[in-house]
Protein backbone atom coordinates (compact mmCIF):
# COMPACT_ATOMS: atom_id res chain seq x y z
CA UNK A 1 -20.00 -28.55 2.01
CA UNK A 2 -19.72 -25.57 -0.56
CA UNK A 3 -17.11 -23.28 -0.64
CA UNK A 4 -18.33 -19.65 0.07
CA UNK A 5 -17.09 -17.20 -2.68
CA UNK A 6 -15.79 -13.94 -0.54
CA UNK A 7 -14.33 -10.60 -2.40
CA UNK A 8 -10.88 -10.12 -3.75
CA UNK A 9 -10.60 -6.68 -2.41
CA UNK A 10 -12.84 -6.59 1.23
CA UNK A 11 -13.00 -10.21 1.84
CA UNK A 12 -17.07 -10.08 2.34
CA UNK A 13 -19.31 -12.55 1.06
CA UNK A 14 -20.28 -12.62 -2.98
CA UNK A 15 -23.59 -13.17 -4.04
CA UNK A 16 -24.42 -15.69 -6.63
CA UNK A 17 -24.69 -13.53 -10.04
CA UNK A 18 -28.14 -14.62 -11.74
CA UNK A 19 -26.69 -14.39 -15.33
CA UNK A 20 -24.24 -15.71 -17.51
CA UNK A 21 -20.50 -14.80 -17.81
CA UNK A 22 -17.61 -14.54 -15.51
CA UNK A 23 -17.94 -14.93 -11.90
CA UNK A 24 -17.67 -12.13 -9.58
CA UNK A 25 -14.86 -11.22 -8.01
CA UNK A 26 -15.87 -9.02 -5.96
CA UNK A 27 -18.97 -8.18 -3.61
CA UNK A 28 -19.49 -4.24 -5.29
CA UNK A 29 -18.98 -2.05 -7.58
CA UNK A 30 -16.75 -0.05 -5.12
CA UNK A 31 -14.38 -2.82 -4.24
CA UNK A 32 -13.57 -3.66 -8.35
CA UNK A 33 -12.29 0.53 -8.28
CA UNK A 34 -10.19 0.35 -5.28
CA UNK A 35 -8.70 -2.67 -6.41
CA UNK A 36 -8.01 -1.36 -9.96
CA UNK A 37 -6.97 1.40 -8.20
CA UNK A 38 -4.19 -0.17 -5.94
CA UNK A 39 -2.78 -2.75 -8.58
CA UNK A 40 -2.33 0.37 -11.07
CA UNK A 41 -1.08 2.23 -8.40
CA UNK A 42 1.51 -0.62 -7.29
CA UNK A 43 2.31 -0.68 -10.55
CA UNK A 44 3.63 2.56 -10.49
CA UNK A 45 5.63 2.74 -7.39
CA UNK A 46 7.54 -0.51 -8.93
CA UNK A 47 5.64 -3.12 -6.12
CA UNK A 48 5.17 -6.73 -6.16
CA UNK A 49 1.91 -8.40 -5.73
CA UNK A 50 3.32 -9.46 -2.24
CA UNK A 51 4.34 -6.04 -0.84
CA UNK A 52 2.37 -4.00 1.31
CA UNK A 53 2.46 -0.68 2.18
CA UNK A 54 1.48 0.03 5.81
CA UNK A 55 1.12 3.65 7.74
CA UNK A 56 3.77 3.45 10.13
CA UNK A 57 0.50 4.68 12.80
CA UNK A 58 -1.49 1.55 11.75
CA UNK A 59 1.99 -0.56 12.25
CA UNK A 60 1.90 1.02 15.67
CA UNK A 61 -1.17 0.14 16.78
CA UNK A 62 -1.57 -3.23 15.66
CA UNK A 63 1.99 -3.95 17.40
CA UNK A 64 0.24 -2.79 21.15
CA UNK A 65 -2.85 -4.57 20.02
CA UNK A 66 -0.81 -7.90 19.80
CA UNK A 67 1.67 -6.90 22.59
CA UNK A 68 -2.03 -6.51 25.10
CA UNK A 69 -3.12 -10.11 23.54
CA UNK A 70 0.66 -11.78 24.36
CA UNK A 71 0.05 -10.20 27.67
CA UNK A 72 -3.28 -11.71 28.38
CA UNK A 73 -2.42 -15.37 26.64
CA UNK A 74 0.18 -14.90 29.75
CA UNK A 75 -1.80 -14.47 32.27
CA UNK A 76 -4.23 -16.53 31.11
CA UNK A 77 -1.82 -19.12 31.29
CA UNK A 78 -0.96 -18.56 34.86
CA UNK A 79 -3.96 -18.06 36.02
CA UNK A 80 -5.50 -21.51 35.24
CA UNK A 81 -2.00 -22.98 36.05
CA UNK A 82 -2.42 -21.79 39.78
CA UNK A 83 -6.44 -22.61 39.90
CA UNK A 84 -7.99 -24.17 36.90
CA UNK A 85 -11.76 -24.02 38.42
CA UNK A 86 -14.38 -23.65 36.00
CA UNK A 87 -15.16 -19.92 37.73
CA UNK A 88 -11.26 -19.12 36.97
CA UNK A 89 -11.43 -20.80 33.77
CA UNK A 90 -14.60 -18.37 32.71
CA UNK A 91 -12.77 -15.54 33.79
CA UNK A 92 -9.59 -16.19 31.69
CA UNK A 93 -12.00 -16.79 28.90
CA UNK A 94 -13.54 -13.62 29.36
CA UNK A 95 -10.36 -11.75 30.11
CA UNK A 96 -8.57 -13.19 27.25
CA UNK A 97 -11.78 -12.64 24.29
CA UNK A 98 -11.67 -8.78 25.68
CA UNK A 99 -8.21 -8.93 24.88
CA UNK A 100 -8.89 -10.43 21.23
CA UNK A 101 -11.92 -8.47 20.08
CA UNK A 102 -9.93 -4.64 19.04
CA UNK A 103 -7.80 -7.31 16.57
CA UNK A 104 -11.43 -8.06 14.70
CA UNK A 105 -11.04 -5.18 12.46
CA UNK A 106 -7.86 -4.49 12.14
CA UNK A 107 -7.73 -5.90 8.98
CA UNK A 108 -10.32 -3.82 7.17
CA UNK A 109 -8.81 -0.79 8.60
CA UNK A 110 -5.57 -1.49 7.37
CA UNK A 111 -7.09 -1.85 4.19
CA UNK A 112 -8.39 1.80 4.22
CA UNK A 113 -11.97 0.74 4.98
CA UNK A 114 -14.03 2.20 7.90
């Protein structure tokens, strides 16, 4: 099995470069300038590779995203504990993905991305 190459900065897939040289780091031009861009500006504010800087709004909501998933994992968990038919079981599946699904891009979004 090979090991897919994904960007340093978005985390998206990199295509194989046809050439000689280096290999890419990153999926676009775009990413390679916003990543310059935040390692010179960490730089100056005096920040670690490891810290990150978070809007205390984007803090916010991802804490009632994962507050609305712990909910559902619980009642998920009751749920089949009381009836664990396959009809119950589907709708704790369904209940629980629905829960999941505004996490997906969280991540990107944090990043500054759309």
């Amino acid at each position: 099995m090979t090991k897919r190459k994904v960007c340093a900065w978005c985390g998206g897939p990199i295509e194989k470069s046809a050439g000689p040289g280096r290999p890419r780091q990153y999926c676009r031009r775009s990413c390679r300038q916003r990543d310059f861009e935040a390692r010179k500006r960490s730089r100056e504010l005096g920040l670690a590779e490891s810290d990150l800087i978070v809007a205390r709004k984007a803090m916010d909501g991802l804490d009632d995203l994962l507050f609305v998933l712990g909910c559902a994992i619980t009642d998920v968990q009751g749920d089949v504990a009381l009836d664990g038919s396959p009809e119950q079981l589907r709708r704790s599946l369904d209940w629980l993905l629905e829960s999941a699904r505004p996490l997906l891009g969280v991540s990107e979004r944090l990043r500054g991305g759309t």
